[in-house]
N, C-alpha and C. Protein backbone atom coordinates (compact mmCIF):
# COMPACT_ATOMS: atom_id res chain seq x y z
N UNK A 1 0.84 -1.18 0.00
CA UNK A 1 0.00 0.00 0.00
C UNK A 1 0.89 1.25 0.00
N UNK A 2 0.67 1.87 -0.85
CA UNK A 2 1.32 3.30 -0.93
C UNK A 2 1.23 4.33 0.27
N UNK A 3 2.27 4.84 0.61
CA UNK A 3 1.83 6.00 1.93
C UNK A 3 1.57 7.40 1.23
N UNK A 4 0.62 7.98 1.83
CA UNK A 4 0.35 9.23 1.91
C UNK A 4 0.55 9.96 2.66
N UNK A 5 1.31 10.69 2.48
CA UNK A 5 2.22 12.16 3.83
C UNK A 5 0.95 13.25 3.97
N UNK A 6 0.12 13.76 2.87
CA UNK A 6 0.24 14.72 2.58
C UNK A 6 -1.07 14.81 2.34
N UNK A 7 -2.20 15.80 2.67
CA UNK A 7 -3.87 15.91 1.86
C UNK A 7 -3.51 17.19 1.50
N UNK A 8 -4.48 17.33 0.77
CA UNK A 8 -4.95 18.67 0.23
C UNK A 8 -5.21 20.27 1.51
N UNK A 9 -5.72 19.82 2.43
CA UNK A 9 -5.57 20.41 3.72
C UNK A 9 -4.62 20.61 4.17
N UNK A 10 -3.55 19.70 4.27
CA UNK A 10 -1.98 20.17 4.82
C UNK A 10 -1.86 20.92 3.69
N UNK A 11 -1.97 20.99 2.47
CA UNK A 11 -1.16 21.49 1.34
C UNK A 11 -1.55 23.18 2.19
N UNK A 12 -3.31 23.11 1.66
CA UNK A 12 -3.73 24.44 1.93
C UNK A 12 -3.14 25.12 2.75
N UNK A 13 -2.71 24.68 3.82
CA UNK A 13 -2.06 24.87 5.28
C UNK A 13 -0.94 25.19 5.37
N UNK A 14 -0.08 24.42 4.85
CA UNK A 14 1.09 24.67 4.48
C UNK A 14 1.72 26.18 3.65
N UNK A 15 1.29 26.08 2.44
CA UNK A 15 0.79 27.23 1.37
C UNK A 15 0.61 28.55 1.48
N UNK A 16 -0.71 28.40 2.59
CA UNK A 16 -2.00 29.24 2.73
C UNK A 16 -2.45 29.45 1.30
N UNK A 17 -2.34 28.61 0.05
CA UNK A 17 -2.94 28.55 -1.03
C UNK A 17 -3.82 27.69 -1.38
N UNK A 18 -4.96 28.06 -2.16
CA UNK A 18 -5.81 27.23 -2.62
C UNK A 18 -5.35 25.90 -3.33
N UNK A 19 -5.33 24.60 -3.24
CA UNK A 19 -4.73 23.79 -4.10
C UNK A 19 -4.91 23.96 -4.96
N UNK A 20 -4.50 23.32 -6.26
CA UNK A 20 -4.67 23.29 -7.71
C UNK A 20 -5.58 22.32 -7.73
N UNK A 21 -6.32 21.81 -9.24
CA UNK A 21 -7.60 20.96 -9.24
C UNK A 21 -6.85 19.37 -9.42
N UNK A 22 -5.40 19.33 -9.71
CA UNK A 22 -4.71 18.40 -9.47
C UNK A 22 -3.78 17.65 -8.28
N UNK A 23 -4.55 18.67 -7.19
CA UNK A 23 -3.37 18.26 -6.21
C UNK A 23 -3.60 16.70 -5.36
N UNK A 24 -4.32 15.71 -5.48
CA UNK A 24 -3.64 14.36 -5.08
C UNK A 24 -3.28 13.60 -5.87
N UNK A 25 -2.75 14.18 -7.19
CA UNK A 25 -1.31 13.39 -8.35
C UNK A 25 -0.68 14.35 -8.04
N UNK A 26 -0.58 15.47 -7.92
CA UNK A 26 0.77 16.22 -7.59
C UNK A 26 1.62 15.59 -5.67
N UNK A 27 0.42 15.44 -5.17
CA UNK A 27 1.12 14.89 -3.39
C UNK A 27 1.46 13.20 -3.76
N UNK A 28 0.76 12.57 -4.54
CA UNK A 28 0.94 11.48 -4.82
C UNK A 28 2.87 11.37 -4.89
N UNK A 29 2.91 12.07 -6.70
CA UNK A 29 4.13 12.28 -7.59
C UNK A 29 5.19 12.62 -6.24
N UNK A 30 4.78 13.55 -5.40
CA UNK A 30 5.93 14.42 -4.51
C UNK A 30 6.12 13.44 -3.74
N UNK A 31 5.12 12.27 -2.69
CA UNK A 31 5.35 11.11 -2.06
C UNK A 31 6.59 10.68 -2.67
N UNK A 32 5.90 9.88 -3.48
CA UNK A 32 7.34 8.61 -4.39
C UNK A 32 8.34 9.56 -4.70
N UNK A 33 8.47 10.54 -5.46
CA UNK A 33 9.60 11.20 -5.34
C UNK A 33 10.68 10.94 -3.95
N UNK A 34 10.14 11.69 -2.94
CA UNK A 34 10.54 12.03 -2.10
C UNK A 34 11.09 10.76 -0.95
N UNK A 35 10.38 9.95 -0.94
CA UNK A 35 10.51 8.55 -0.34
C UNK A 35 11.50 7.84 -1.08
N UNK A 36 11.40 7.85 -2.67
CA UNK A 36 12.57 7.33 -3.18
C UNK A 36 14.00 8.25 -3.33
N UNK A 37 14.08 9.55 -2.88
CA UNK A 37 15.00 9.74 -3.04
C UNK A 37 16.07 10.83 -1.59
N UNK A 38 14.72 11.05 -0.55
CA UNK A 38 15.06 11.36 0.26
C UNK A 38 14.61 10.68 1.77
N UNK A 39 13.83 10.16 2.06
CA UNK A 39 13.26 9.58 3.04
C UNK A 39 13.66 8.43 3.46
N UNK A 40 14.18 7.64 2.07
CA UNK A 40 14.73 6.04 2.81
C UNK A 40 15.97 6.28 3.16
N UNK A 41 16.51 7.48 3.05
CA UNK A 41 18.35 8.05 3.50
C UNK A 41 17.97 8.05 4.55
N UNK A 42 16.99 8.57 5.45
CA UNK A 42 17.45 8.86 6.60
C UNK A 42 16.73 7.78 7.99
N UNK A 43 17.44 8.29 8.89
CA UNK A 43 17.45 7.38 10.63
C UNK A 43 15.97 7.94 10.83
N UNK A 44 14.88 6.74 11.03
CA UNK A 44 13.88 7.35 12.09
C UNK A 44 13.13 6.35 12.41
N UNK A 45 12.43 6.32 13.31
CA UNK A 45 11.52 5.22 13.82
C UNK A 45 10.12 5.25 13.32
N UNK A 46 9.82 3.91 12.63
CA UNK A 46 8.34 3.95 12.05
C UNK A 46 7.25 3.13 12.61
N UNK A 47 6.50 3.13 12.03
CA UNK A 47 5.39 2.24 13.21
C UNK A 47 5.17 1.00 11.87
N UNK A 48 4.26 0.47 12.40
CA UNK A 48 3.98 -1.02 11.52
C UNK A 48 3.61 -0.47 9.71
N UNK A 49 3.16 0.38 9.35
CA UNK A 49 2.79 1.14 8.27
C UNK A 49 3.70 1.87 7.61
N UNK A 50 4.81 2.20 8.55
CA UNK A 50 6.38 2.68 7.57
C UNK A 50 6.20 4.20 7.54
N UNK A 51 5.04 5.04 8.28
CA UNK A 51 5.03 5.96 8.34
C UNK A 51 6.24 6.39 9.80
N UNK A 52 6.58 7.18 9.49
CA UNK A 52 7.01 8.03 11.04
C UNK A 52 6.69 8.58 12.42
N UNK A 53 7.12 7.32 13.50
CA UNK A 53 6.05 7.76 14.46
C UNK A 53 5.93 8.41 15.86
N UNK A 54 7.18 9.53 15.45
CA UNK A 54 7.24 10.24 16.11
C UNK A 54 6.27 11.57 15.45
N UNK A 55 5.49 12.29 16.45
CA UNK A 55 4.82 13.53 15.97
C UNK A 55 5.89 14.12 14.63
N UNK A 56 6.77 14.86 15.40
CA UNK A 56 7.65 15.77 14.63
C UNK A 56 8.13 15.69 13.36
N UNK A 57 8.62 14.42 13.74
CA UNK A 57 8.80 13.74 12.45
C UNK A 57 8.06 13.35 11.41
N UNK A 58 7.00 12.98 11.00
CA UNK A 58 5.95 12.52 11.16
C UNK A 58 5.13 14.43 10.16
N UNK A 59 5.12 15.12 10.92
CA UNK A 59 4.56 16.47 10.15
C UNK A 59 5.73 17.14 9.96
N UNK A 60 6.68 16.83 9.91
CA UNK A 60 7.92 17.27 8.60
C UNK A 60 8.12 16.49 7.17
N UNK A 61 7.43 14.99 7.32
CA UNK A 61 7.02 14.62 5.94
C UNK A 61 6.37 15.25 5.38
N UNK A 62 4.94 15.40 6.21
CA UNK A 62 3.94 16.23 5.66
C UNK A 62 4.54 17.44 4.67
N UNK A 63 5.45 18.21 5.73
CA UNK A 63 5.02 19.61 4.90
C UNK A 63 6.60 19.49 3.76
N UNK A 64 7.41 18.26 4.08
CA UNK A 64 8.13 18.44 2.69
C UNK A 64 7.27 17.92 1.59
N UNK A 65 6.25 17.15 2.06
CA UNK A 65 5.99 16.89 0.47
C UNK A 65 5.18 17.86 0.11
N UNK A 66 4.27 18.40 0.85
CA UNK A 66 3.77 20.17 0.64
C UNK A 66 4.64 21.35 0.19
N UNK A 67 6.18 21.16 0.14
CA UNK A 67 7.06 22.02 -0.24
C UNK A 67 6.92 21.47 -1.58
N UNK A 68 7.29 19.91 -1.90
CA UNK A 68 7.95 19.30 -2.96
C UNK A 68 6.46 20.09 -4.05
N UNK A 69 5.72 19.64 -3.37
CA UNK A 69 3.99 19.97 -4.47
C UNK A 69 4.41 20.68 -4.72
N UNK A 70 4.29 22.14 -3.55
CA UNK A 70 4.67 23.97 -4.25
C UNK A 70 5.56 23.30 -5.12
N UNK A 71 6.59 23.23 -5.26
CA UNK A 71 7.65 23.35 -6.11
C UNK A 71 7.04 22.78 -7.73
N UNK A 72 6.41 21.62 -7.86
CA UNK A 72 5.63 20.75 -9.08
C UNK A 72 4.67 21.97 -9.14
N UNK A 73 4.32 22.86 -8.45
CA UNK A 73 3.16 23.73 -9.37
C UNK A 73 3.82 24.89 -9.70
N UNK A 74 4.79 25.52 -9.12
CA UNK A 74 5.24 26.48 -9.48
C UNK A 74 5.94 25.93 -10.67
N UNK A 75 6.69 24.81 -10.89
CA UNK A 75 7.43 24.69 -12.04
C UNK A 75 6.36 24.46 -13.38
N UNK A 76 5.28 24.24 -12.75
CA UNK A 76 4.51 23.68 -13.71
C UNK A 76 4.56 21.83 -14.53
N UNK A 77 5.41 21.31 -13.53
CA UNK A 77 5.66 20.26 -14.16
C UNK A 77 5.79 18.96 -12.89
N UNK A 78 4.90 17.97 -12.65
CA UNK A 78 5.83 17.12 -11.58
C UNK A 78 6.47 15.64 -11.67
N UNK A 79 6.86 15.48 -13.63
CA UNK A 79 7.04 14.36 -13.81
C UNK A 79 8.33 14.36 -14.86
N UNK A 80 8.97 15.64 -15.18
CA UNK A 80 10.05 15.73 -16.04
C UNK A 80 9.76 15.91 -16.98
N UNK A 81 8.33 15.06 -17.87
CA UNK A 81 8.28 15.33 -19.38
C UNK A 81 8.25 16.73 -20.13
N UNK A 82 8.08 17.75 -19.32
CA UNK A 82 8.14 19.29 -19.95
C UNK A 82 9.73 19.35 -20.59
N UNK A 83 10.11 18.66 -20.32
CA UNK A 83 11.49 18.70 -20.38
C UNK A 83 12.56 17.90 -21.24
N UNK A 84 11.57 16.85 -21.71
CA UNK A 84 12.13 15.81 -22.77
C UNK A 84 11.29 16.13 -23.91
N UNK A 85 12.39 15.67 -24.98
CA UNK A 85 11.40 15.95 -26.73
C UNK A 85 12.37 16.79 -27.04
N UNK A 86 12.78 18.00 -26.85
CA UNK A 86 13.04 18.92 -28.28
C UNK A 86 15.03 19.30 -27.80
N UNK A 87 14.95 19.15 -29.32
CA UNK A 87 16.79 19.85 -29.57
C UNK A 87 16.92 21.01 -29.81
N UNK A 88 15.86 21.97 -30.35
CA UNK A 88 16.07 23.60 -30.53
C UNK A 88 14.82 24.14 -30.45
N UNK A 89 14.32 24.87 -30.40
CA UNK A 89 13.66 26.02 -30.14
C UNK A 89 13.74 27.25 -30.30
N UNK A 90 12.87 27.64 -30.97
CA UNK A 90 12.92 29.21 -31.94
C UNK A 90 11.36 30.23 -31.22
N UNK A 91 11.63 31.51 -30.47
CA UNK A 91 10.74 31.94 -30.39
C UNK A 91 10.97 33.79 -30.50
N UNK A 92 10.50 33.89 -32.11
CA UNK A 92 10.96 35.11 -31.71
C UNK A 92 12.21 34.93 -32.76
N UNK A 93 12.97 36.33 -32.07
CA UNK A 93 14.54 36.28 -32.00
C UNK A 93 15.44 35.20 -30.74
N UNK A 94 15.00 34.87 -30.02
CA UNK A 94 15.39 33.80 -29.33
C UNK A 94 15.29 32.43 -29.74
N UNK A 95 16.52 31.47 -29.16
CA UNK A 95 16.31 30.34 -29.89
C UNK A 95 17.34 29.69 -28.79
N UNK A 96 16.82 28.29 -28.23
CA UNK A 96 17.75 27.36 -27.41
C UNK A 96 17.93 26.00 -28.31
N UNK A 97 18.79 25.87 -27.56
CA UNK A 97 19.49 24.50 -28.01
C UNK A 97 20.39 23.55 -27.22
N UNK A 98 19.82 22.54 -27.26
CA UNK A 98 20.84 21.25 -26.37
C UNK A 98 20.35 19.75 -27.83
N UNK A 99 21.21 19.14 -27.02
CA UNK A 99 21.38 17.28 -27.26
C UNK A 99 20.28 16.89 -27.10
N UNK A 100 19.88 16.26 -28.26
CA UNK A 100 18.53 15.20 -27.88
C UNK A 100 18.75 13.86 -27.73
N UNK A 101 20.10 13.66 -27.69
CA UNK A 101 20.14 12.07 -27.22
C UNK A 101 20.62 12.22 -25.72
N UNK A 102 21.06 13.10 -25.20
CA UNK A 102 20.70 13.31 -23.40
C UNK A 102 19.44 13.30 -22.39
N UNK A 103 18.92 13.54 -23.28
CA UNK A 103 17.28 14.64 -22.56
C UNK A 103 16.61 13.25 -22.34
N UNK A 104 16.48 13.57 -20.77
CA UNK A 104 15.64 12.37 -19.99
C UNK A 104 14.24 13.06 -19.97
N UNK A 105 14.81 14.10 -19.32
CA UNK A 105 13.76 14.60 -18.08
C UNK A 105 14.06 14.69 -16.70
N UNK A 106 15.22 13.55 -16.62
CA UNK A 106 15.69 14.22 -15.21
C UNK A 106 16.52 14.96 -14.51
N UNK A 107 17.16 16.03 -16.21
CA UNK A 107 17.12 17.05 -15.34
C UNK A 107 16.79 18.50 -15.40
N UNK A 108 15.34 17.96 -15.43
CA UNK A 108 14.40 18.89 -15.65
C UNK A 108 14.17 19.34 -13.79
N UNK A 109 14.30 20.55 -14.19
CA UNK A 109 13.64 21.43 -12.34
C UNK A 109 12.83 20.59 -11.55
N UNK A 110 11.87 19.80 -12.35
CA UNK A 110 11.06 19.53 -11.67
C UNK A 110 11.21 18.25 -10.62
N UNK A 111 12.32 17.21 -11.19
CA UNK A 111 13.26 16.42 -11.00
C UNK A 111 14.07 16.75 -9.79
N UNK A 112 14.14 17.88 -9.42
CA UNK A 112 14.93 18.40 -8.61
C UNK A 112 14.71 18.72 -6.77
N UNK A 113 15.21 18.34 -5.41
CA UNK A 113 14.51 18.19 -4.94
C UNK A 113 14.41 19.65 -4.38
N UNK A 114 12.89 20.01 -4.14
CA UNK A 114 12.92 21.65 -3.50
C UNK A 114 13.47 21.99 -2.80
N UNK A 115 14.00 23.35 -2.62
CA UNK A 115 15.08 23.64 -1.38
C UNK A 115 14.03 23.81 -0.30
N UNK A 116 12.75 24.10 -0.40
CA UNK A 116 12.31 24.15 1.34
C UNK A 116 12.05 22.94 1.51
N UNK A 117 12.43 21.55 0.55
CA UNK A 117 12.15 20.28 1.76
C UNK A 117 13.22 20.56 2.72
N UNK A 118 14.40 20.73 1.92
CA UNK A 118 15.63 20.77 3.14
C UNK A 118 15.60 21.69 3.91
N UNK A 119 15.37 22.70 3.82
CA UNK A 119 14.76 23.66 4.64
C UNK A 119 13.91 23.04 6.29
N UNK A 120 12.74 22.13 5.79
CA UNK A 120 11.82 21.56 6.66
C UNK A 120 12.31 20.53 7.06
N UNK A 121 13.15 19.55 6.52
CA UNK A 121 13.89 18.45 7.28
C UNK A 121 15.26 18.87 7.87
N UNK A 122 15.56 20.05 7.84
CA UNK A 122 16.93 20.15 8.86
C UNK A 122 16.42 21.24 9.66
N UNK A 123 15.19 21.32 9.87
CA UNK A 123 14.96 22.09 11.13
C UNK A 123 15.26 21.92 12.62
N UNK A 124 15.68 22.85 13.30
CA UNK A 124 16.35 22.66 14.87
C UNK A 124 15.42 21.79 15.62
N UNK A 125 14.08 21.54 15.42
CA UNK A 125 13.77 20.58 16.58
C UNK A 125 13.32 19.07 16.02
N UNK A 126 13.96 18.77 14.86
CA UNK A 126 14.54 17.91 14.51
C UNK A 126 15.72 17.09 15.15
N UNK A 127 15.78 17.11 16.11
CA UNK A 127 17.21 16.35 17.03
C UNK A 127 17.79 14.97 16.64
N UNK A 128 18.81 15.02 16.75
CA UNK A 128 19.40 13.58 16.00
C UNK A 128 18.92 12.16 16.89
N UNK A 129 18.11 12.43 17.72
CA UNK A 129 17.41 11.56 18.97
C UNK A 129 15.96 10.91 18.19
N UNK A 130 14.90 11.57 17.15
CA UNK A 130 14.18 10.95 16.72
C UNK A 130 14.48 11.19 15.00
N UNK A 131 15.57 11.74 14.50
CA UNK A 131 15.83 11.91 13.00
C UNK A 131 16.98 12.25 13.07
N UNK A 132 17.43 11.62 11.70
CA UNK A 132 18.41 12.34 11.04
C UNK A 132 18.85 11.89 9.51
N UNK A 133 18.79 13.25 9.03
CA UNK A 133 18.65 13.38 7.57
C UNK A 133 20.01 12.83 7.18
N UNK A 134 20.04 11.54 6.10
CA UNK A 134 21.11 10.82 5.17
C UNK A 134 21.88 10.20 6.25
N UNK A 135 21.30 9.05 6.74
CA UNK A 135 22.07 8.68 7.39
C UNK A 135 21.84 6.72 7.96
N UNK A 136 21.04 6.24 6.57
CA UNK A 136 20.72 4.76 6.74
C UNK A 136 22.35 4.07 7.06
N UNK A 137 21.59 3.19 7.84
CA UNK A 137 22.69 1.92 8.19
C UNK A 137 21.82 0.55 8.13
N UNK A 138 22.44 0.02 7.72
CA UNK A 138 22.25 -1.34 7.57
C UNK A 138 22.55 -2.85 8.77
N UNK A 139 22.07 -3.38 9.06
CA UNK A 139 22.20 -3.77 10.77
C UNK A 139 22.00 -5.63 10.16
């Protein structure tokens, strides 16, 4: 079963913005993101469900994946493909250009992890007693 950090209510909350009409594929997308690339790094105690079960801990998932969302709506994108497909582009007098045998998508912005997750996971009452960010061991 997939975990969910994150509703539409924390978002709002988080924010103080109205969600978008997409926001549980955008908290979805920011979950797995975030679990696969920041959450299984680090030390914390979970309960039978793999959620985090300390309070603190626990609503600092929440609001990184409420950061990670902001970040997928402000970029406008929360899956990379804005970002794969084209070798040049002409608009105007302007015109870009890269490699089209590089272009994933991942490394597209959106790919990228927001700076206020880290922001919200290295906060001071975060203590290295119930977390700590990048720091799996294997037992």
């Amino acid at each position: 079963m997939a975990r969910i950090y994150a509703t539409a209510d924390d978002y709002q909350e988080f924010t103080g913005q109205t969600p978008p009409s997409d926001i549980t594929v955008l908290l979805a997308d920011a979950t797995r993101m975030l679990e696969a690339a920041v959450f299984r790094q680090c030390l914390f105690e979970a309960d039978e469900d793999g959620y985090p079960s300390n309070t603190l801990v626990r609503q600092a998932f929440t609001d990184a994946v409420c950061a990670q969302t902001r970040w997928f709506d402000d970029v406008g994108d929360s899956t990379g493909a804005s970002a794969v497909g084209w070798g040049s582009v002409r608009l105007g007098s302007a015109q870009l250009s890269r490699s089209v045998t590089s272009v994933s998508g991942a490394s597209s912005p959106s790919r990228e992890i927001a700076p206020a997750v880290w922001d919200v996971l290295q906060a001071p009452d975060l203590t290295p007693d119930i977390f700590t960010l990048g720091a799996v061991t294997q037992t």
